[in-house]
N, C-alpha and C. Protein backbone atom coordinates (compact mmCIF):
# COMPACT_ATOMS: atom_id res chain seq x y z
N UNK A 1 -0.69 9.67 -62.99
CA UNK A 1 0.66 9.56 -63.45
C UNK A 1 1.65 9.55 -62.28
N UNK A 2 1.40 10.56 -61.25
CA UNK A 2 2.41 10.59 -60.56
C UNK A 2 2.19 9.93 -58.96
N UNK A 3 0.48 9.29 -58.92
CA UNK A 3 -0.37 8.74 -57.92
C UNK A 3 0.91 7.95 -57.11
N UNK A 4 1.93 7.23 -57.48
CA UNK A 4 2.73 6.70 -56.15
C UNK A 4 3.77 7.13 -55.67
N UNK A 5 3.84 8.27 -55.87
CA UNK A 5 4.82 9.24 -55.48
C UNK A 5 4.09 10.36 -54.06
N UNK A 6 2.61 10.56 -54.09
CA UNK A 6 2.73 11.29 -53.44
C UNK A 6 2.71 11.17 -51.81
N UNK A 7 3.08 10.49 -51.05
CA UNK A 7 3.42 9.70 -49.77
C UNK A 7 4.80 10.74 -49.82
N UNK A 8 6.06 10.70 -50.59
CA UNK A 8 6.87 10.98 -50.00
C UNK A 8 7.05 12.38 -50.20
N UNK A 9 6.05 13.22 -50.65
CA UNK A 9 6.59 14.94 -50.52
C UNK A 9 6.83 15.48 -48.90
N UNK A 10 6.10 14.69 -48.04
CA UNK A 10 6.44 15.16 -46.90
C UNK A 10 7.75 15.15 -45.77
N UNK A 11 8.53 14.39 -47.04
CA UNK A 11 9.93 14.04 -45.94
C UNK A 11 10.56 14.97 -46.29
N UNK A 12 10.87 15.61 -47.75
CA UNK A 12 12.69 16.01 -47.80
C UNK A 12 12.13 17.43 -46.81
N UNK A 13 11.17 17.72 -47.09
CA UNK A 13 11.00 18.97 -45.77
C UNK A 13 10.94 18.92 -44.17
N UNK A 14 10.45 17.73 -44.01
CA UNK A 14 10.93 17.24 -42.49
C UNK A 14 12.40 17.11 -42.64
N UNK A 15 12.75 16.22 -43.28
CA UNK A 15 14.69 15.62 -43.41
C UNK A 15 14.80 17.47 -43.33
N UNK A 16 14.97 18.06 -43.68
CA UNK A 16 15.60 19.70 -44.21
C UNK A 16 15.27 20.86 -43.05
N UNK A 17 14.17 20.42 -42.00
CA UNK A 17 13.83 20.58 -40.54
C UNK A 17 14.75 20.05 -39.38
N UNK A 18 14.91 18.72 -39.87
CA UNK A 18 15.79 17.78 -39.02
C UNK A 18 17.35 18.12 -38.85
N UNK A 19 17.61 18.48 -40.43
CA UNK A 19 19.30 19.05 -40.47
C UNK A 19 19.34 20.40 -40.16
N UNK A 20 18.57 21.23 -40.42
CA UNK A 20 18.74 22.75 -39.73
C UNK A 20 18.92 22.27 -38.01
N UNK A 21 17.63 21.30 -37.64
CA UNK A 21 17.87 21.43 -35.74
C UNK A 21 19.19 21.09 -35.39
N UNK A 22 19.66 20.06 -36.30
CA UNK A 22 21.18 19.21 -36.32
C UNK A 22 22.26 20.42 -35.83
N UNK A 23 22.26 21.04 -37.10
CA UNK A 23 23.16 22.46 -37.15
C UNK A 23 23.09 22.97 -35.91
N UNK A 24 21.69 23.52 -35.67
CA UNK A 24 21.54 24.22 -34.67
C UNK A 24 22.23 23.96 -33.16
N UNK A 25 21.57 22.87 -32.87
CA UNK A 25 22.26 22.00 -31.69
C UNK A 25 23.64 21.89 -31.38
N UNK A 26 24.43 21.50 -33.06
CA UNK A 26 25.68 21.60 -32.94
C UNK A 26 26.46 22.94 -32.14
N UNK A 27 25.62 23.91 -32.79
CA UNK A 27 26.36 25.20 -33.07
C UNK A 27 26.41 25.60 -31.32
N UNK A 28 25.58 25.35 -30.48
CA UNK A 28 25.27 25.91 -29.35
C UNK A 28 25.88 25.18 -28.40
N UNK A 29 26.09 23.63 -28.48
CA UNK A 29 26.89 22.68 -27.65
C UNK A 29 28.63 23.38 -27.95
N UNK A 30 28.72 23.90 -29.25
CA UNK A 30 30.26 24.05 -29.33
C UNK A 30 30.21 25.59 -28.33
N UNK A 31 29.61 26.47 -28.75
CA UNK A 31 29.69 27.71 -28.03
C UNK A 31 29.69 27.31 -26.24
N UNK A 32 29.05 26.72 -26.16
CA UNK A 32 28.82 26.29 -24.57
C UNK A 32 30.06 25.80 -24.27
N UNK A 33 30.53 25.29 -24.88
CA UNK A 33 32.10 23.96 -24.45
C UNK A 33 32.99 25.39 -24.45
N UNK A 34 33.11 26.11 -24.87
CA UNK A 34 34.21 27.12 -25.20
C UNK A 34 33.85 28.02 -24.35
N UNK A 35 32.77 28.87 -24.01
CA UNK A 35 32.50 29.19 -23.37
C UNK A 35 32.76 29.21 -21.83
N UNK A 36 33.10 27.98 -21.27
CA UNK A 36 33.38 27.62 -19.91
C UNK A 36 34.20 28.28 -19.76
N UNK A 37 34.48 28.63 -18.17
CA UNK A 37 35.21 29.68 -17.81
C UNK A 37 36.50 28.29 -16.92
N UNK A 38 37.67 28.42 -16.92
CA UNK A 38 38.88 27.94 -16.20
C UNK A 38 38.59 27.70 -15.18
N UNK A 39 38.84 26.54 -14.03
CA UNK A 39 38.72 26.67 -12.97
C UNK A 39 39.47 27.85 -12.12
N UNK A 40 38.79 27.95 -10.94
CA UNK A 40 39.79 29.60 -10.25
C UNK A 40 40.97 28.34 -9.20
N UNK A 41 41.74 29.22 -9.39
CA UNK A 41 42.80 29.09 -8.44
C UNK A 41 43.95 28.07 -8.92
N UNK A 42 44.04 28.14 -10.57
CA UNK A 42 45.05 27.17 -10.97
C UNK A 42 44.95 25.93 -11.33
N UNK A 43 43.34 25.00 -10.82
CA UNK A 43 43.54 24.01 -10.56
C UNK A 43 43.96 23.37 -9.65
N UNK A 44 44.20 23.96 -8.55
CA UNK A 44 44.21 23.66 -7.21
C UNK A 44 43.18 23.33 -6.37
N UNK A 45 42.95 22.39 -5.62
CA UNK A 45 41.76 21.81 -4.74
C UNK A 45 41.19 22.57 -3.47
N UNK A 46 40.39 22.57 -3.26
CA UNK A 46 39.72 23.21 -2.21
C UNK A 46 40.62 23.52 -0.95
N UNK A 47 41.18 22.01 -0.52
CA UNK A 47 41.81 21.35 1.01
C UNK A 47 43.21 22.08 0.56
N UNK A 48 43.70 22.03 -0.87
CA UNK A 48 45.04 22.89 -0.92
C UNK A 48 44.93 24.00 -0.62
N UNK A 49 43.67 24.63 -1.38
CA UNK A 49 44.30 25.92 -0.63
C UNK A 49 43.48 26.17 0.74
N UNK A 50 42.90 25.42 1.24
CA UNK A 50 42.32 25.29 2.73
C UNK A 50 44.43 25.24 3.68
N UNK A 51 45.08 24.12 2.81
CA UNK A 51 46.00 24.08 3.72
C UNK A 51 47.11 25.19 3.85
N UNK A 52 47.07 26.06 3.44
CA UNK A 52 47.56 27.45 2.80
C UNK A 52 47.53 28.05 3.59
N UNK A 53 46.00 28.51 3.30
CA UNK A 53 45.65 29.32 4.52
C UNK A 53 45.95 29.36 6.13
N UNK A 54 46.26 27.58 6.19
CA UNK A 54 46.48 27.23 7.20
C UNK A 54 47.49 27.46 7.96
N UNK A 55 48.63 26.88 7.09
CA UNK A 55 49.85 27.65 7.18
C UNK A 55 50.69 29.10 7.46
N UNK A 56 49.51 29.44 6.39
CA UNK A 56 50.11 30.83 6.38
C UNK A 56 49.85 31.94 7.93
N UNK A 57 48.37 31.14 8.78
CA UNK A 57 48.41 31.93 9.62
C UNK A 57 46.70 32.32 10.01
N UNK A 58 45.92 32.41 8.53
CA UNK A 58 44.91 33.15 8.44
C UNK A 58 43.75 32.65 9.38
N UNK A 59 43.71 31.16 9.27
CA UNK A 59 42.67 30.24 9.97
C UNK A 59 43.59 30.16 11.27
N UNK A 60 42.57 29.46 11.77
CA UNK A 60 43.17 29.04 13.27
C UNK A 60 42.90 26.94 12.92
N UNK A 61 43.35 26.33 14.25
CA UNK A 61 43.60 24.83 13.76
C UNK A 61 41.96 24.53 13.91
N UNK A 62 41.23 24.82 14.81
CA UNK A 62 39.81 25.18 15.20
C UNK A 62 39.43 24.75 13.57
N UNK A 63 39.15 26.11 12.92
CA UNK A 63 38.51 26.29 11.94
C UNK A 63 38.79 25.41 11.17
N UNK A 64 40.33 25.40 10.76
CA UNK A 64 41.04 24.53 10.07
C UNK A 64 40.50 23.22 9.98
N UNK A 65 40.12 22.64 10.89
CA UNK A 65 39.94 21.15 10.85
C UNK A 65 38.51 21.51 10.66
N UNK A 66 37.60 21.92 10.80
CA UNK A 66 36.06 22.09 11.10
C UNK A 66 36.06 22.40 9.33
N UNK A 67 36.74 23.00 8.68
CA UNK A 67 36.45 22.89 7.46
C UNK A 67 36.99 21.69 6.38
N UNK A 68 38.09 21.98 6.59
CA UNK A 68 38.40 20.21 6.31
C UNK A 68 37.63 18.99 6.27
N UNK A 69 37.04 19.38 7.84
CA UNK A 69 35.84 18.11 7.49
C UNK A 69 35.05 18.21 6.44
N UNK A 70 34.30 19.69 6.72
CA UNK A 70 33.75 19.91 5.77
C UNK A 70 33.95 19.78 3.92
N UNK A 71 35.20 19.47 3.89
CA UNK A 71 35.19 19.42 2.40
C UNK A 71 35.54 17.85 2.43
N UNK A 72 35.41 17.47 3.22
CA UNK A 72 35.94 15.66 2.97
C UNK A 72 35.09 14.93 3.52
N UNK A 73 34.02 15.30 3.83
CA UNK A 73 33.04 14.31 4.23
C UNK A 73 31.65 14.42 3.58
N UNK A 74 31.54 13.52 3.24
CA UNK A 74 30.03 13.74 1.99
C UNK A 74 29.11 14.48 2.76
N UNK A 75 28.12 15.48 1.69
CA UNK A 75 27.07 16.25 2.48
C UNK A 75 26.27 14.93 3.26
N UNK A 76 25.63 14.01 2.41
CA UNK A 76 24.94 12.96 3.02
C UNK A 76 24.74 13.01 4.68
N UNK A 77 26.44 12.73 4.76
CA UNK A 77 26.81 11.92 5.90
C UNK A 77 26.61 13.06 7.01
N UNK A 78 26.93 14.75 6.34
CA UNK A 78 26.88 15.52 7.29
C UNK A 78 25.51 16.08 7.94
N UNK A 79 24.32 15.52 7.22
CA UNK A 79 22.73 16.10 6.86
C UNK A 79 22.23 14.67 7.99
N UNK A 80 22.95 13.73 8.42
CA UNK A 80 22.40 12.92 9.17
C UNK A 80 23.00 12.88 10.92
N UNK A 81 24.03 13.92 10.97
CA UNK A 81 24.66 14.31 12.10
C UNK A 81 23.62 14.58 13.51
């Protein structure tokens, strides 16, 4: 009686596996997104407040520029020096 039916008992429980992982996934991508912490310092760039410091006294021009480079020149380029 019911011989061509039984092929599909195995989906709505996969499908009902599939939407729980759905949920799941969702739920943990949103916690993660919210989760993130602010950038530090305002949103201000590295070299800004590199030039700050600069200003203000703390670095010397030495350092000053030796880091500068350092934040403006690809690691790449600096790993082949």
């Amino acid at each position: 009686m019911h011989d061509g039916w039984h092929w599909w008992m195995p989906f709505p429980g996969i499908l009902w596996l599939l939407f729980v992982a759905v949920v799941i996934a969702g739920v943990v991508l949103l916690v993660r997104s919210r989760g993130e912490a602010p950038p530090s310092g305002g949103g201000r760039s590295a070299v800004d407040v590199l030039d700050e410091r600069y200003a203000r006294g703390e670095i010397d021009r030495e350092d000053y520029l030796q880091r500068k480079d350092d934040l403006l020149t690809p690691r790449e380029a600096r790993t082949r020096q």
